[in-house]
C-alpha atoms as a PDB file:
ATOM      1  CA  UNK A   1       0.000   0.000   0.000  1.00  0.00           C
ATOM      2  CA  UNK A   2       1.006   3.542  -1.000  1.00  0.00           C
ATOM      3  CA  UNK A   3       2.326   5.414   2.309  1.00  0.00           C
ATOM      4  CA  UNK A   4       2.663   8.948   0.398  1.00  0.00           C
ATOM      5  CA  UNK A   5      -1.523  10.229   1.135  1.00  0.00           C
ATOM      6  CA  UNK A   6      -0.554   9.049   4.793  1.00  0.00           C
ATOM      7  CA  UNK A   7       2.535  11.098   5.259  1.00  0.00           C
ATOM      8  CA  UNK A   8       0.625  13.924   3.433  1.00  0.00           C
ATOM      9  CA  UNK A   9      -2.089  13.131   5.913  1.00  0.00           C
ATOM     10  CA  UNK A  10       0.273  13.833   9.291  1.00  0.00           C
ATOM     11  CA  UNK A  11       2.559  16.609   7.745  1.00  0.00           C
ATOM     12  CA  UNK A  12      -0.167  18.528   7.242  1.00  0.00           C
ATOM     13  CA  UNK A  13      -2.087  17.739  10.945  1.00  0.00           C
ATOM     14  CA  UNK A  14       1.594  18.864  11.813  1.00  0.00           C
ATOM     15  CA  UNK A  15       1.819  21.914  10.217  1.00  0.00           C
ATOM     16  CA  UNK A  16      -1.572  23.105  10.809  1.00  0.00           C
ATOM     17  CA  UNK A  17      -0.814  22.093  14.926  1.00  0.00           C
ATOM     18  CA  UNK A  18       2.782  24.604  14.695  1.00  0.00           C
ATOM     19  CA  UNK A  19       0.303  27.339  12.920  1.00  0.00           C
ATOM     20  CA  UNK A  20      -2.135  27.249  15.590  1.00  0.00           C
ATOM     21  CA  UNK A  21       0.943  27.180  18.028  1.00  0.00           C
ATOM     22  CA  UNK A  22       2.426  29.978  16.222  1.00  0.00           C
ATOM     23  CA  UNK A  23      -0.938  32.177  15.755  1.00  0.00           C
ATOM     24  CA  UNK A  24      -0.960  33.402  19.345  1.00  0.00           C
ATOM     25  CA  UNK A  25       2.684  34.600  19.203  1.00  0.00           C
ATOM     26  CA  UNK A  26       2.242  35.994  16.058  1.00  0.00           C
ATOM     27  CA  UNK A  27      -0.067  38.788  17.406  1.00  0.00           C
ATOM     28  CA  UNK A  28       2.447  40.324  19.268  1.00  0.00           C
ATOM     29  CA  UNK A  29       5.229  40.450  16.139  1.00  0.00           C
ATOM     30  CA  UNK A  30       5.842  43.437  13.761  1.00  0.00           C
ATOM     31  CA  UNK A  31       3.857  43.890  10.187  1.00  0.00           C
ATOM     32  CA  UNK A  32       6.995  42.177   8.608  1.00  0.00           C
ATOM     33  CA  UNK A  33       6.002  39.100  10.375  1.00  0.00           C
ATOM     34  CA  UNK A  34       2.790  39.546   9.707  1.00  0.00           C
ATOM     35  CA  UNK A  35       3.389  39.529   5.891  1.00  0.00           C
ATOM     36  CA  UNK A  36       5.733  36.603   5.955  1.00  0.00           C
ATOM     37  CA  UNK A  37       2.560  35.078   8.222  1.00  0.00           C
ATOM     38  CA  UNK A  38      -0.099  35.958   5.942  1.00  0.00           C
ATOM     39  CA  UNK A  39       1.931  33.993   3.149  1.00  0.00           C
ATOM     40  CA  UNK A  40       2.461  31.116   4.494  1.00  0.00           C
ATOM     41  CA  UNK A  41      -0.899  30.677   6.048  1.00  0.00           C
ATOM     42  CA  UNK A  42      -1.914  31.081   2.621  1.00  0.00           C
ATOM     43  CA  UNK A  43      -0.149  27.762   0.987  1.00  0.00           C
ATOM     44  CA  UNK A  44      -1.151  25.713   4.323  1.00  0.00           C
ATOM     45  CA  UNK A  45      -4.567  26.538   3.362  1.00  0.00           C
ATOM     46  CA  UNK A  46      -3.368  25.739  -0.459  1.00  0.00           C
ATOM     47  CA  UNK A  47      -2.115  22.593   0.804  1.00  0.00           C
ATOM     48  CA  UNK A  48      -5.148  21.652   2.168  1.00  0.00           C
ATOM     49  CA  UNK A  49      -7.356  22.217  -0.203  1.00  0.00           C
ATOM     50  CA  UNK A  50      -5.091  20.433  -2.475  1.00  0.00           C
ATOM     51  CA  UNK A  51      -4.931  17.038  -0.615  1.00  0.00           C
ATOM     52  CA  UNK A  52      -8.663  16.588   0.956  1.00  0.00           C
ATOM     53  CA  UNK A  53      -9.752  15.946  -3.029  1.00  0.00           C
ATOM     54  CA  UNK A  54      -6.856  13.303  -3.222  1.00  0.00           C
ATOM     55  CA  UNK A  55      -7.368  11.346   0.140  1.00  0.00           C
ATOM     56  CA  UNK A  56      -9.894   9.346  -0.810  1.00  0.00           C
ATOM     57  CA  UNK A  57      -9.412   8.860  -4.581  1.00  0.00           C
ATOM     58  CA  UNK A  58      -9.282   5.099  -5.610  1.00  0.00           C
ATOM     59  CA  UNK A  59      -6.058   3.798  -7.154  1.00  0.00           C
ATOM     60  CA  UNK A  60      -2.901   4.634  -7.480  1.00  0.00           C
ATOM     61  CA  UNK A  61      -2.215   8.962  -7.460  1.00  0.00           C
ATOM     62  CA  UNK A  62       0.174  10.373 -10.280  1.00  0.00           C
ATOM     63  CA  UNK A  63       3.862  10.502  -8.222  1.00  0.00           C
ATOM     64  CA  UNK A  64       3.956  14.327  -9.480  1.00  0.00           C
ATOM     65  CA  UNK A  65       0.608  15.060  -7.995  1.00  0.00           C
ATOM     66  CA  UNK A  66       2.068  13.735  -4.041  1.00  0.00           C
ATOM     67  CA  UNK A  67       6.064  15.633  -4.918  1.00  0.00           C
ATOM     68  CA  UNK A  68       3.961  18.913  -5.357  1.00  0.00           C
ATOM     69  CA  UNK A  69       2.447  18.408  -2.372  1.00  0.00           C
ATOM     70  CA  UNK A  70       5.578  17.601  -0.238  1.00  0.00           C
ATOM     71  CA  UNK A  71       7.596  20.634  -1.713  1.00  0.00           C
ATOM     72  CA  UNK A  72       4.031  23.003  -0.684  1.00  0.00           C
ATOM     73  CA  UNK A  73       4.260  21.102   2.777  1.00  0.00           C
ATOM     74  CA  UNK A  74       8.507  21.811   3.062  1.00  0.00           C
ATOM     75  CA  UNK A  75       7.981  25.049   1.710  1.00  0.00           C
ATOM     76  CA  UNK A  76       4.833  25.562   4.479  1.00  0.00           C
ATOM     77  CA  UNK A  77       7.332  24.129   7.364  1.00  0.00           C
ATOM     78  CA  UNK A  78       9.957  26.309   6.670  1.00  0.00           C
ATOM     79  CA  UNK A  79       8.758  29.483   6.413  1.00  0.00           C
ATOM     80  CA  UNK A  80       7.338  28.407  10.328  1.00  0.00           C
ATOM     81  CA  UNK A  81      11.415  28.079  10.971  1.00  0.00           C
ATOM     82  CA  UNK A  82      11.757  31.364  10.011  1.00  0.00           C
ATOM     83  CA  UNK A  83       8.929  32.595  11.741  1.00  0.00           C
ATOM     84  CA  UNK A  84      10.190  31.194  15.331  1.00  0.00           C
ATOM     85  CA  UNK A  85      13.672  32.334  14.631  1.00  0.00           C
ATOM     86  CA  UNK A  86      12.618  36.533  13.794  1.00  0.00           C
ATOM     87  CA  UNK A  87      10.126  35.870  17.012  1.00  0.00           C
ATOM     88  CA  UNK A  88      12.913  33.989  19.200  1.00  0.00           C
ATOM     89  CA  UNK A  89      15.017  37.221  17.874  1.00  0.00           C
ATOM     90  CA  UNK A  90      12.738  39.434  18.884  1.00  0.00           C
ATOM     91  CA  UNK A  91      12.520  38.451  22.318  1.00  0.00           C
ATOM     92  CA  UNK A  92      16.476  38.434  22.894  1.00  0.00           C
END
């Protein structure tokens, strides 16, 4: 059995888990943050809407279909990185 719509499954649970996380610190930030915020909030929500069609399809999904979703998911995961680090910096 295919283990790609799983992993696609729990990264995103994951990611949306660190937004939520992230959300309540993000108030407090600057409107640079914000921005960066905005746009990645933006392709989790992409993601998303991407993946629910694709979840419970029948048969095997195109490999090029489940990359673009991993590269939307690493790009999602590390603009959170950067997020913590600017709002780690801002509280040295």
């Amino acid at each position: 059995m295919n283990q790609e719509p799983h992993r696609i499954e729990e990264l995103i649970k994951s990611l949306e888990q660190q937004r939520d996380e992230l959300s309540v610190k993000i108030n407090l930030a600057g409107m640079e943050l914000r921005d960066e915020w905005d746009r990645i909030d933006a392709k989790l929500t992409k993601l998303s809407a991407k993946y629910d069609p694709l979840k419970d399809a029948v048969g095997e999904t195109a490999d090029d279909v489940w990359d673009a979703l991993k590269e939307l998911g690493g790009e999602v995961a590390t603009g959170f990185k950067r997020i913590r680090a600017s709002l780690k910096k801002q509280a040295d």
